[in-house]
C-alpha atoms as a PDB file:
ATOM      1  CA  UNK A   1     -16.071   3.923  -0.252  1.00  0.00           C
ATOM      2  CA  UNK A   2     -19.347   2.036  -0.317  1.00  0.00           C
ATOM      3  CA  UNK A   3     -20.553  -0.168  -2.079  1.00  0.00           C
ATOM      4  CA  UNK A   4     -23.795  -2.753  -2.266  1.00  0.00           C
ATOM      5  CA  UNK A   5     -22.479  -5.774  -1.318  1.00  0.00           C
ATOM      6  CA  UNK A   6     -26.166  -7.667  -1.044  1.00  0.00           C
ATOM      7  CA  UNK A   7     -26.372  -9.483  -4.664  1.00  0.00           C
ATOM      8  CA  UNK A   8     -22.446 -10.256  -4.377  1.00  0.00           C
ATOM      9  CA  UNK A   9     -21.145 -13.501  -5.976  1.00  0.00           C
ATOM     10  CA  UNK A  10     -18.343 -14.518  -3.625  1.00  0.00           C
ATOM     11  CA  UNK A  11     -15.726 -16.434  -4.987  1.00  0.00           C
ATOM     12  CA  UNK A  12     -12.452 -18.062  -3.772  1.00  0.00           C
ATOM     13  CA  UNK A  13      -8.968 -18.788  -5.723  1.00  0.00           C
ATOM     14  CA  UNK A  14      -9.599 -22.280  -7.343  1.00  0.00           C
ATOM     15  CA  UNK A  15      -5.766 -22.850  -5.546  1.00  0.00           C
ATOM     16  CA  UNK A  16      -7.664 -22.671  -2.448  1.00  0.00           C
ATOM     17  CA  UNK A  17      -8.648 -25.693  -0.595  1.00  0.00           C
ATOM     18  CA  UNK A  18     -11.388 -25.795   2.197  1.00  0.00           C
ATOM     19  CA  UNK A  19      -8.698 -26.022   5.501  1.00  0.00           C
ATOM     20  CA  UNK A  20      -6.741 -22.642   4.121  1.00  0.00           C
ATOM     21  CA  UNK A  21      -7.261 -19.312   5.602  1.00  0.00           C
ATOM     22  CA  UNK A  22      -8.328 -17.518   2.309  1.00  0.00           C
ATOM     23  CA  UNK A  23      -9.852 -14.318   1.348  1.00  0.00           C
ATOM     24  CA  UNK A  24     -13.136 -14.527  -1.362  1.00  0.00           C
ATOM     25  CA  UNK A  25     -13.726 -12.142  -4.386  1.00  0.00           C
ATOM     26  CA  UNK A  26     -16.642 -10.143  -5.627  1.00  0.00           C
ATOM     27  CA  UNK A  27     -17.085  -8.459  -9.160  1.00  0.00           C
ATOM     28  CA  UNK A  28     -19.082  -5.491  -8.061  1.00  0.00           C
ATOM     29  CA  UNK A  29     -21.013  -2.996 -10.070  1.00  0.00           C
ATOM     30  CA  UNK A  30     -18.956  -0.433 -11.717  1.00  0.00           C
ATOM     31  CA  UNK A  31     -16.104  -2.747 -12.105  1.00  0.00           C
ATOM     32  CA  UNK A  32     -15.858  -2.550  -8.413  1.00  0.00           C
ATOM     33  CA  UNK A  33     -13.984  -5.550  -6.828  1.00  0.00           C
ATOM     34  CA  UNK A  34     -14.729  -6.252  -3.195  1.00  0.00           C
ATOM     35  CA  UNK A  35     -12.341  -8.469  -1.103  1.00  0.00           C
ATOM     36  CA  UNK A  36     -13.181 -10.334   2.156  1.00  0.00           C
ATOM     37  CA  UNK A  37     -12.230 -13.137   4.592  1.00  0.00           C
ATOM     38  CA  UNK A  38     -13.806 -16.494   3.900  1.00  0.00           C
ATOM     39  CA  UNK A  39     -13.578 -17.280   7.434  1.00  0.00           C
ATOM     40  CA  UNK A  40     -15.397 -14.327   8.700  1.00  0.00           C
ATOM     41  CA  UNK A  41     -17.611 -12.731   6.032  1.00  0.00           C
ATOM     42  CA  UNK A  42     -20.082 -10.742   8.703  1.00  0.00           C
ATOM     43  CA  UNK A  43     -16.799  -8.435   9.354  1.00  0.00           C
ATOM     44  CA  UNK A  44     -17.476  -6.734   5.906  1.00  0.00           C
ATOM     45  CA  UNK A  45     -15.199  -6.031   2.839  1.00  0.00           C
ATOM     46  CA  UNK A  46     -12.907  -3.670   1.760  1.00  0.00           C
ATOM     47  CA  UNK A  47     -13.723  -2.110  -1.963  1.00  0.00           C
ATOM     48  CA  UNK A  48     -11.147  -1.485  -4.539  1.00  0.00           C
ATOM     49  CA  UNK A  49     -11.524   0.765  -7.945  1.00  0.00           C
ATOM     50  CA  UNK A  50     -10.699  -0.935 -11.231  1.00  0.00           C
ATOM     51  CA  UNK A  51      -7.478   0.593 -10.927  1.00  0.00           C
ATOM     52  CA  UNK A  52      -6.822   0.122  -7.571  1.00  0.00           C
ATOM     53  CA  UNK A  53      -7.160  -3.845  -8.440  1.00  0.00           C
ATOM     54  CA  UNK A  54      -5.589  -3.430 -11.141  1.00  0.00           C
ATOM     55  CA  UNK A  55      -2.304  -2.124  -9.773  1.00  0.00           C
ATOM     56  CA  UNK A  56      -2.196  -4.772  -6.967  1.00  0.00           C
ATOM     57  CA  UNK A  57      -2.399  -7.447  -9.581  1.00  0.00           C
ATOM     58  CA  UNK A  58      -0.016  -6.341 -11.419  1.00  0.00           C
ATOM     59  CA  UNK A  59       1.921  -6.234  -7.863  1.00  0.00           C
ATOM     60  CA  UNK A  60       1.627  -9.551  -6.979  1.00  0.00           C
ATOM     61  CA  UNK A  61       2.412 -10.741 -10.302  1.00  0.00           C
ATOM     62  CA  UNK A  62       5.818  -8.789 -10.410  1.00  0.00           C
ATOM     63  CA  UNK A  63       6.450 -10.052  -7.027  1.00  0.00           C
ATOM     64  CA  UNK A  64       6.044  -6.770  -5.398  1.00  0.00           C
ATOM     65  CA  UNK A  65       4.504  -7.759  -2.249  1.00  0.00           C
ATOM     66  CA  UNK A  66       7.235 -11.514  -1.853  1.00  0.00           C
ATOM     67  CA  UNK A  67       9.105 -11.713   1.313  1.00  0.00           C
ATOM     68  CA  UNK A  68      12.404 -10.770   1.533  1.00  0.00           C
END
């Protein structure tokens, strides 16, 4: 999927501090969400569908994705 990444506002979790390894979040167009690493943002993003973020969301928030 692509998506028009050029006007993104890029965003990190407020639980992030500046020494973490962290991945930043843009609201796209279309209720797009695009997902990328802080450290490396030239490498590109990877694009999600409202549902698509939606359902890992819910995910993490049920513990879906926790170590065993």
């Amino acid at each position: 999927m692509h998506a028009d990444l050029s006007g993104a506002h890029w965003f990190k979790s407020s639980y992030s501090d500046s020494g973490s390894q962290c991945v930043e979040v843009a609201y796209l167009d279309g209720g797009m969400v695009g997902v990328r690493d802080s450290k490396n943002p030239a490498a590109g993003a990877l694009v999600f569908t409202p549902g698509e973020w939606d359902a890992f969301l819910d995910g993490a928030r049920g513990g879906e994705f926790d170590r065993p």
